[in-house]
Protein backbone atom coordinates (compact mmCIF):
# COMPACT_ATOMS: atom_id res chain seq x y z
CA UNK A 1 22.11 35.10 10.39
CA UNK A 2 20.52 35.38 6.85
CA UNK A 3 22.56 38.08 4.98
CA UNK A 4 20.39 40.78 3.72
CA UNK A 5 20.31 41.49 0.13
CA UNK A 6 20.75 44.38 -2.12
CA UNK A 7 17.26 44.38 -3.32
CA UNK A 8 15.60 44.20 -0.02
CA UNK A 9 17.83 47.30 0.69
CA UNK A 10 16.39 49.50 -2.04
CA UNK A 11 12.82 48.35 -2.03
CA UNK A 12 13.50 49.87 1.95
CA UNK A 13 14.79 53.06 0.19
CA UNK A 14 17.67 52.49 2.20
CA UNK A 15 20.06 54.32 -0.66
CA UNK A 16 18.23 57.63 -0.26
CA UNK A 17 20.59 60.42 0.31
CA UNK A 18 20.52 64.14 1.28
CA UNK A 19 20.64 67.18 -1.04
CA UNK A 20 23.98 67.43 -3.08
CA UNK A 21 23.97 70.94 -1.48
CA UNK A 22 23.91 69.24 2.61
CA UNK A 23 26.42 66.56 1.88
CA UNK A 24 29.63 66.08 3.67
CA UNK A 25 32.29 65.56 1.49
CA UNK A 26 34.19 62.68 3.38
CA UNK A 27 30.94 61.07 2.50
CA UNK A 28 31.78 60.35 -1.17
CA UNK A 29 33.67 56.95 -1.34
CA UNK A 30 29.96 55.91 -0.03
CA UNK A 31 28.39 57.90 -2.98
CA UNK A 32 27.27 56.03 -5.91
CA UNK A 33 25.93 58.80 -8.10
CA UNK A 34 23.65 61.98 -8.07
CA UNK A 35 20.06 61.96 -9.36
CA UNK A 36 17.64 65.20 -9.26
CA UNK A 37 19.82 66.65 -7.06
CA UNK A 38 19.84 63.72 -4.43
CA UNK A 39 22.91 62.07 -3.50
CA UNK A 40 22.17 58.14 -3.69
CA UNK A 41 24.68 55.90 -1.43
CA UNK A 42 26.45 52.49 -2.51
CA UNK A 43 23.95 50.18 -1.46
CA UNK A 44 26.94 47.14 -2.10
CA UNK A 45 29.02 49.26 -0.03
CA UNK A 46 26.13 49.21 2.60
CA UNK A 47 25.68 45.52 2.17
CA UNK A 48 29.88 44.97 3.34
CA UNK A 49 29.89 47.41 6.17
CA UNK A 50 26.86 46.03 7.40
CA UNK A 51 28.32 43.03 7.64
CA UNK A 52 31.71 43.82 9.10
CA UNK A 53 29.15 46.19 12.20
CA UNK A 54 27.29 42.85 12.85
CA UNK A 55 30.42 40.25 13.23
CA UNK A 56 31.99 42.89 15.15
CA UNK A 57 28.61 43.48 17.57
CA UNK A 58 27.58 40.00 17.98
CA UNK A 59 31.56 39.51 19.48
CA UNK A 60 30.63 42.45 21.78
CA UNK A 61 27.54 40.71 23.19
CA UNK A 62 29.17 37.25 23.19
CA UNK A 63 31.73 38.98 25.75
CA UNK A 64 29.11 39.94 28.28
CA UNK A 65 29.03 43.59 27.13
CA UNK A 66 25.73 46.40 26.99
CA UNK A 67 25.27 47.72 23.64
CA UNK A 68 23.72 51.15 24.10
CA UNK A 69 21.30 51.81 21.31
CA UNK A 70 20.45 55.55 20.60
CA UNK A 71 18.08 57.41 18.67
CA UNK A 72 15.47 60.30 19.45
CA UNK A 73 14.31 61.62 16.07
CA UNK A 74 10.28 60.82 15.75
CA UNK A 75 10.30 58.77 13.35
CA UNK A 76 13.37 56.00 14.95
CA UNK A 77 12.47 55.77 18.52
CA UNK A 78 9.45 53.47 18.47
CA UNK A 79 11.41 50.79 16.17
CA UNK A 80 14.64 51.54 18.25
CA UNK A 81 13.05 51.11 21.22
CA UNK A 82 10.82 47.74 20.05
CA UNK A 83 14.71 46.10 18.59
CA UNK A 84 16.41 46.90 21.30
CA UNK A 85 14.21 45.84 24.07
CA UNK A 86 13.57 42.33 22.62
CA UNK A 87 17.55 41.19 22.57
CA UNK A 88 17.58 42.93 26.10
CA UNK A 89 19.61 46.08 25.45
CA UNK A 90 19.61 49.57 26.40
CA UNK A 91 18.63 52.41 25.08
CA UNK A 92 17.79 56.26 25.04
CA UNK A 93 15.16 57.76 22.68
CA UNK A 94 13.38 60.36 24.62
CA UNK A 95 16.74 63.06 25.02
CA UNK A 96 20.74 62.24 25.64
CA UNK A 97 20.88 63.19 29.34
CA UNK A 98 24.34 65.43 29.25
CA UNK A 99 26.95 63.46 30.72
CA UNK A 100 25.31 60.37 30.40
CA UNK A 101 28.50 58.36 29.52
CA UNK A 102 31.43 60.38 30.94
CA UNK A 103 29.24 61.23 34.54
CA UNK A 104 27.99 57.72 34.72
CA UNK A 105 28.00 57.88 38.67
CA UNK A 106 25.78 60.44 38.62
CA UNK A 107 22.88 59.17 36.12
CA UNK A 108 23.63 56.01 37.92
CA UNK A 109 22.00 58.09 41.25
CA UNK A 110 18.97 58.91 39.78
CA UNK A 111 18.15 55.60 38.24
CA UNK A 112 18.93 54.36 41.93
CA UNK A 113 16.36 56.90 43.25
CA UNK A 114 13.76 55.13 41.08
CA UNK A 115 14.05 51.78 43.36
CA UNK A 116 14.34 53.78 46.34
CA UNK A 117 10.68 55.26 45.14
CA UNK A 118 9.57 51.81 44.05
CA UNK A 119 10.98 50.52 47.44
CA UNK A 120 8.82 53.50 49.38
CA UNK A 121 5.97 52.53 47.92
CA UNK A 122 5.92 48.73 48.64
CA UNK A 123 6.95 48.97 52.26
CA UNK A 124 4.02 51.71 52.93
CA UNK A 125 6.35 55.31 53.24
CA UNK A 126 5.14 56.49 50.58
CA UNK A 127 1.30 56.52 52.08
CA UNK A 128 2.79 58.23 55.42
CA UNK A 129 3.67 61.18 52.77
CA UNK A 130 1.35 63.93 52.40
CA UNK A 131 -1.18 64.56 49.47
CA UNK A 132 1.50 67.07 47.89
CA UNK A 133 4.77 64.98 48.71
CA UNK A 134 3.29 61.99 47.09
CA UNK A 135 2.52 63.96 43.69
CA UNK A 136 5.49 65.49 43.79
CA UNK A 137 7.49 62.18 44.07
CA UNK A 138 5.13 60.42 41.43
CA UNK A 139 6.26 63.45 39.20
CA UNK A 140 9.85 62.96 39.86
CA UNK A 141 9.26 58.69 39.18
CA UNK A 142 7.40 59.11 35.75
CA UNK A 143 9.93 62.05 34.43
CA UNK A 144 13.24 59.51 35.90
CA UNK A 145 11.14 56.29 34.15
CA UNK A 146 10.42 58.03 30.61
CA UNK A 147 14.44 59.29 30.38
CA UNK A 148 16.23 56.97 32.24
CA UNK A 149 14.11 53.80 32.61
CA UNK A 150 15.81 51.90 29.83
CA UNK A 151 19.10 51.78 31.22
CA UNK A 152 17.60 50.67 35.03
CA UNK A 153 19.72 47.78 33.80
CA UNK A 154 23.12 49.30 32.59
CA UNK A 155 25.41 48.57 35.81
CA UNK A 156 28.44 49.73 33.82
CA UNK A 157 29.75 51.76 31.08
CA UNK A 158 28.32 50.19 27.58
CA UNK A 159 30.73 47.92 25.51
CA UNK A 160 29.65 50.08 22.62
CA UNK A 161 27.01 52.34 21.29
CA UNK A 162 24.70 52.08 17.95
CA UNK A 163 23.23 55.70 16.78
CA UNK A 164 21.26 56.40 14.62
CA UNK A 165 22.05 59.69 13.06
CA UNK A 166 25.35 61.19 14.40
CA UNK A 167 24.28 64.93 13.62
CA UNK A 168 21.42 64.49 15.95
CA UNK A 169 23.09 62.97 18.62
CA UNK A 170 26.53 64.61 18.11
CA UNK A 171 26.98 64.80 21.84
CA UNK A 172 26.52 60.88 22.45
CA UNK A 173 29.73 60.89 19.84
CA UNK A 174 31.86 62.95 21.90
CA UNK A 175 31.38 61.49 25.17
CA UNK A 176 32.31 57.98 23.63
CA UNK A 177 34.85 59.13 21.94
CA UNK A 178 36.16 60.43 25.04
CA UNK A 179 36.12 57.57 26.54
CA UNK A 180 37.12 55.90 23.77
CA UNK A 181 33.84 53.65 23.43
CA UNK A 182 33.47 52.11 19.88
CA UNK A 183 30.57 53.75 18.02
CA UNK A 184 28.69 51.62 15.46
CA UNK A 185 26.02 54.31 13.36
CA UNK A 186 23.79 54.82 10.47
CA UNK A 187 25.20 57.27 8.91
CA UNK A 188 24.04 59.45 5.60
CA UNK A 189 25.47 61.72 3.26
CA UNK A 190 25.21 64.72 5.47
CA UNK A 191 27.26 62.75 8.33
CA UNK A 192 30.87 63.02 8.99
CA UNK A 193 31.90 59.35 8.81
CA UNK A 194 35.61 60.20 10.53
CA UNK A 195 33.93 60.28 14.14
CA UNK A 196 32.58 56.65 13.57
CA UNK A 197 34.43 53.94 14.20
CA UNK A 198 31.70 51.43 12.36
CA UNK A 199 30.26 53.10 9.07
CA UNK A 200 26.65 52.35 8.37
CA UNK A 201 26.23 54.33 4.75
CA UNK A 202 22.27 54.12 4.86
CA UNK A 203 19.37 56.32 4.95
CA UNK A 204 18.65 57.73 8.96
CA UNK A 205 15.61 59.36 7.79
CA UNK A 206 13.18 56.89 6.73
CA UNK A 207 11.21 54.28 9.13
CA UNK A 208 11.64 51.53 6.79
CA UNK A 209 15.40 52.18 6.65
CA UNK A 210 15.79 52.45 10.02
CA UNK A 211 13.54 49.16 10.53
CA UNK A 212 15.24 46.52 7.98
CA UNK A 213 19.13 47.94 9.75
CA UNK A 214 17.69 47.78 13.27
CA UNK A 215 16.32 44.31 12.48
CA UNK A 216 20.00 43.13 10.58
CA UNK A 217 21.60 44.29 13.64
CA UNK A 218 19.63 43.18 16.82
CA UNK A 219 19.72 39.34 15.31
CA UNK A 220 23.51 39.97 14.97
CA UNK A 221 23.88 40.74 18.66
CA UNK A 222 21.22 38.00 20.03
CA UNK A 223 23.16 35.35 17.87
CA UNK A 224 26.25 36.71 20.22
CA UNK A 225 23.82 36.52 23.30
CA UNK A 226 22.56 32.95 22.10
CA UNK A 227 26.77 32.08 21.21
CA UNK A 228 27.67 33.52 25.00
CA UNK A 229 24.69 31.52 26.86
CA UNK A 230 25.80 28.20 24.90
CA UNK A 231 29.41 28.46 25.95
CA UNK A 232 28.57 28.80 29.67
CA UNK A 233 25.95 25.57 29.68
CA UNK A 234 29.40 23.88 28.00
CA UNK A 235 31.26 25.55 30.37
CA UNK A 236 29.41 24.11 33.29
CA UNK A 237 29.31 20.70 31.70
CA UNK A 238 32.90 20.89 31.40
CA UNK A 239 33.64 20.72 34.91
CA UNK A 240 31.32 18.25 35.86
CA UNK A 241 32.79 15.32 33.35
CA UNK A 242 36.56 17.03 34.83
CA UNK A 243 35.67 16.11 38.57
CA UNK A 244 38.06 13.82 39.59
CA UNK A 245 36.46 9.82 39.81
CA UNK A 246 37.50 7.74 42.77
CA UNK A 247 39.27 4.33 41.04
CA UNK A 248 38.11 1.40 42.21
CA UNK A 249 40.51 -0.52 44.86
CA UNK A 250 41.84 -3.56 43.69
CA UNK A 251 40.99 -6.80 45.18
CA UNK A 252 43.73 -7.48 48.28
CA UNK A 253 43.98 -11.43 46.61
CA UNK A 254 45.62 -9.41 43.84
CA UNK A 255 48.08 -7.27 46.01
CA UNK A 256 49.25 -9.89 47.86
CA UNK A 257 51.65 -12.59 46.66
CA UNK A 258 50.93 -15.99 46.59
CA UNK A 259 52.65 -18.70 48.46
CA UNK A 260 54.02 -20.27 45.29
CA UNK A 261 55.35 -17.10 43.45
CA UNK A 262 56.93 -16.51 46.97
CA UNK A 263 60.79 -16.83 45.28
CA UNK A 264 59.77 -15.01 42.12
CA UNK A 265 60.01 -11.08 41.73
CA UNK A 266 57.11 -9.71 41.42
CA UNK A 267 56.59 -5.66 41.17
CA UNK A 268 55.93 -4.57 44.40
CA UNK A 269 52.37 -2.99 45.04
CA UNK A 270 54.34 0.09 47.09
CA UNK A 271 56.03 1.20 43.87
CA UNK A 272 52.82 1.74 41.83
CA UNK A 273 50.94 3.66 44.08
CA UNK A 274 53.26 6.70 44.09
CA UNK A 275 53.45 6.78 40.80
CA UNK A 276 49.94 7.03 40.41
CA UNK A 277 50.14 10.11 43.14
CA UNK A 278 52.78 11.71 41.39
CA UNK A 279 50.27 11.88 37.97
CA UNK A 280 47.03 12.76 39.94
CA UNK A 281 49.09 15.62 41.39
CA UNK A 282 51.12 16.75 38.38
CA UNK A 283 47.62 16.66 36.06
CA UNK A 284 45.86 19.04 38.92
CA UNK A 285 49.05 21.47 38.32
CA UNK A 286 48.60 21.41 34.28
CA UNK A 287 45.00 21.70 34.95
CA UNK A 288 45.75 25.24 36.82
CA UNK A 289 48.56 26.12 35.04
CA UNK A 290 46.45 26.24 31.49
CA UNK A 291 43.38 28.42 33.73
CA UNK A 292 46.01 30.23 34.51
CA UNK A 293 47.10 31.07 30.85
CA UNK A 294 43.87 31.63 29.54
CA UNK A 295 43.74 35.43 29.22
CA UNK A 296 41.05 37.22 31.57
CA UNK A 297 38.46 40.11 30.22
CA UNK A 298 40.27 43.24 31.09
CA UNK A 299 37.36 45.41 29.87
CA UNK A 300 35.26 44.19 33.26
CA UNK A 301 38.04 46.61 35.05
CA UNK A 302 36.66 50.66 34.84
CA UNK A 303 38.22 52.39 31.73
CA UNK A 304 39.17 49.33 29.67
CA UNK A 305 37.49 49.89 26.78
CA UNK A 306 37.85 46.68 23.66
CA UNK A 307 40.71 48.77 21.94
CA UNK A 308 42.24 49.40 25.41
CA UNK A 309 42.34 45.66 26.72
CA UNK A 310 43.37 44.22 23.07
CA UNK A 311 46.51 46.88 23.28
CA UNK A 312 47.57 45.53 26.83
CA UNK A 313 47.13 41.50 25.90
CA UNK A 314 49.42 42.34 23.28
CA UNK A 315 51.84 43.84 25.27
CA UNK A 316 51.76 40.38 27.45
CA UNK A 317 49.26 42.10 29.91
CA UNK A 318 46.70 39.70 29.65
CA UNK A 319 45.33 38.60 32.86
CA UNK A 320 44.19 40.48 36.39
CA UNK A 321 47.25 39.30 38.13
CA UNK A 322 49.68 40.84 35.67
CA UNK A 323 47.56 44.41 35.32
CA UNK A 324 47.98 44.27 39.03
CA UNK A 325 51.49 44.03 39.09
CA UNK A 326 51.85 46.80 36.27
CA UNK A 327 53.10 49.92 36.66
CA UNK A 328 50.44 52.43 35.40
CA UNK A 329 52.87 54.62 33.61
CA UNK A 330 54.18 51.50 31.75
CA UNK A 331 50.56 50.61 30.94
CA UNK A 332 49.90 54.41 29.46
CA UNK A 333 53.11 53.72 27.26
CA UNK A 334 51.73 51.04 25.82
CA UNK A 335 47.92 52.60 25.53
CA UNK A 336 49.57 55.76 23.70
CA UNK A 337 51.36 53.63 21.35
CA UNK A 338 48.73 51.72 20.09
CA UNK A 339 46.78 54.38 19.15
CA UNK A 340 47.10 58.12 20.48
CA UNK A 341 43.04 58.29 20.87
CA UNK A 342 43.70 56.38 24.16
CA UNK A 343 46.24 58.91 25.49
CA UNK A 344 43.82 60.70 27.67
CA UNK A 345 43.15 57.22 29.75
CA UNK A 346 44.27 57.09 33.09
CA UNK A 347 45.49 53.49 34.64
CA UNK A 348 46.22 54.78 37.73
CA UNK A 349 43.31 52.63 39.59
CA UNK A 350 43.64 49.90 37.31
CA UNK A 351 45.91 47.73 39.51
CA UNK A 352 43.86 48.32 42.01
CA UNK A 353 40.55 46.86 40.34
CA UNK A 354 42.43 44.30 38.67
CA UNK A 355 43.26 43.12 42.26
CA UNK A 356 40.11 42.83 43.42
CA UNK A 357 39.29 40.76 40.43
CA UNK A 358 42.16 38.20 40.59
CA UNK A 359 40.91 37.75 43.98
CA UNK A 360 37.81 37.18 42.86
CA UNK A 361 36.21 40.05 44.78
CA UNK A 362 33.75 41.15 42.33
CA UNK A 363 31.02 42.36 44.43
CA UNK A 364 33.74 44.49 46.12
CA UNK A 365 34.97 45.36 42.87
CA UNK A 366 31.38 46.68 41.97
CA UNK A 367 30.48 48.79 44.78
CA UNK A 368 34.23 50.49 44.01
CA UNK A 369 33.40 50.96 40.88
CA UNK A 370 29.77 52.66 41.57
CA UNK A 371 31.29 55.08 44.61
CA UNK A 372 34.35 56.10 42.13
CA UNK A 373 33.40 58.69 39.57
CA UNK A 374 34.93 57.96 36.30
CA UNK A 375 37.83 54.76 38.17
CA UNK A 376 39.87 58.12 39.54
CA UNK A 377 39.77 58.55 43.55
């Protein structure tokens, strides 16, 4: 990814601040200096955290995980909506449905009723409808398409969410904080940077500011897509070179001994061929045994967020099998201690889940996951 330079930063006006009367004071180690009453931000300062967001996004898409991209001011909602449809991510920039992250079942509903319309109308139910039931249910598909038709395909909760202006969408920040979903942001000097867990110091009001982050930031996270679709072709090559070969049978002339060697002591054919059994068999067990050590993504279980599944790896909880076993009070122990943001979790279901996925029941996993609101029963 080429690293974006100071200069291109201010010829973007990118170090544009608000009013020294609107700024938030937490703002200031971001603050370079104050000119005709305009706070202007660290545009070096920009340059590092910029930096630090992308290496820590592109890891997020690498891992399989939705980046939720949000933004409904006028002036960031075409170019959000352009960046984050070409690397295949979500987004919202027509209104924050209430509830969108922390009553996921039920947004989840209504973006189901949209196929069940598109379904109606391809199997000919739709046409048995009369002339009022059909407008009314094209109403009802064009209103679900313009506010929820970007996320038709976000299954799950989002591995993390990039906003754009956190005053505007201050209720996106509480419902991922809540849920203790990592927030990436552009924030500016009216902005509390505390509820962020990934400070963008930058101008949110400008198009061109918006534009040259949005653009830094969606080639961070399709390098990860690009980095996660490379491992898997390597993955699948992997096990085809590690399928066992047949060896060829040796020649029965060369088992067999000889009339002439009769009185000599030759090593007897019967002795090899177990060893060779023995180190078949005991390479098959080192092949599972290191599968079995590799540690398993605990965030694909309902309420795992990163922070959440890094804590329980380094508690030795690591894989499916040994969340299963857990006791969900130790488990909260060891959330609360790690940070007390992830205090309100509740592991209760999460040997259940993590059951179905050592099992390998994912699509039974899924459909769990969808009929449970928020992983409690």
């Amino acid at each position: 990814m080429a690293k974006v330079e100071v200069k291109q930063l201010l010829e973007a006006g990118v170090h544009f601040g608000h009013l020294t009367g609107k700024w938030n004071p937490n703002m200031a180690p971001y603050i370079y200096m104050e000119r005709n009453g305009i706070h202007v931000i660290n545009l070096y300062k920009t340059v590092a955290k910029l930096d630090e967001a992308n290496e820590a996004l592109a890891k997020i898409a690498a891992s399989g995980r939705k980046i939720l991209f949000v933004a409904t001011k006028k002036q960031a909602k075409d170019i959000v909506a352009e960046k984050a449809a070409n690397v295949n991510m979500p987004y919202i920039t027509e209104r924050w449905p209430g509830g969108m992250l922390t009553n996921f079942v039920t947004i989840r509903k209504a973006v189901k009723k949209m196929a069940s319309i598109d379904r109606m109308k391809k199997d000919g139910t739709f046409n048995t409808l009369s002339k009022k039931e059909r407008l009314q249910v094209d109403r009802l598909r064009a209103k679900l398409e313009k506010n929820l038709g970007s996320i038709s395909e976000m299954t799950r909760l989002p591995g993390a969410l990039f906003i754009v202006d956190t005053m505007r969408e201050h209720i996106a920040v509480k419902e991922a904080q809540k849920l203790n979903i990592p927030i990436f942001a552009m924030v500016d000097t009216n902005s509390d940077p505390r509820d962020v867990d990934f400070v963008i110091p930058s101008n949110d009001d400008a198009s061109k500011s918006i534009e040259i982050i949005m653009a830094q930031v969606t080639e961070a996270v399709a390098e990860g897509l690009a980095e996660r679709k490379s491992e898997k072709a390597e993955g699948s090559e992997g096990k085809k070179e590690k399928s066992p070969k047949k060896k060829d049978k040796a020649p029965k002339e060369n088992l067999e001994p000889t009339p002439d060697k009769v009185d000599t002591k030759p090593t007897p054919v019967v002795d090899k061929v177990p060893n060779v059994t023995v180190d078949v068999e005991a390479t098959k067990e080192a092949v599972k045994e290191d599968k079995k050590a590799e540690a398993d993504d605990l965030t694909k279980i309902e309420g795992v967020g990163s922070k959440a599944a890094e804590a329980l790896s380094n508690a030795g909880l690591d894989t499916f099998a040994k969340v299963a076993k857990a006791d969900a009070d130790e488990m909260k122990e060891i959330l609360t201690e790690a940070s007390s943001r992830m205090a309100h979790l509740d592991p209760t279901s999460w040997p259940k889940q993590a059951q179905m996925a050592a099992d390998g029941k994912w699509d039974e996993l899924k459909e769990w996951q969808d009929s449970v609101k928020g992983g409690v029963e």
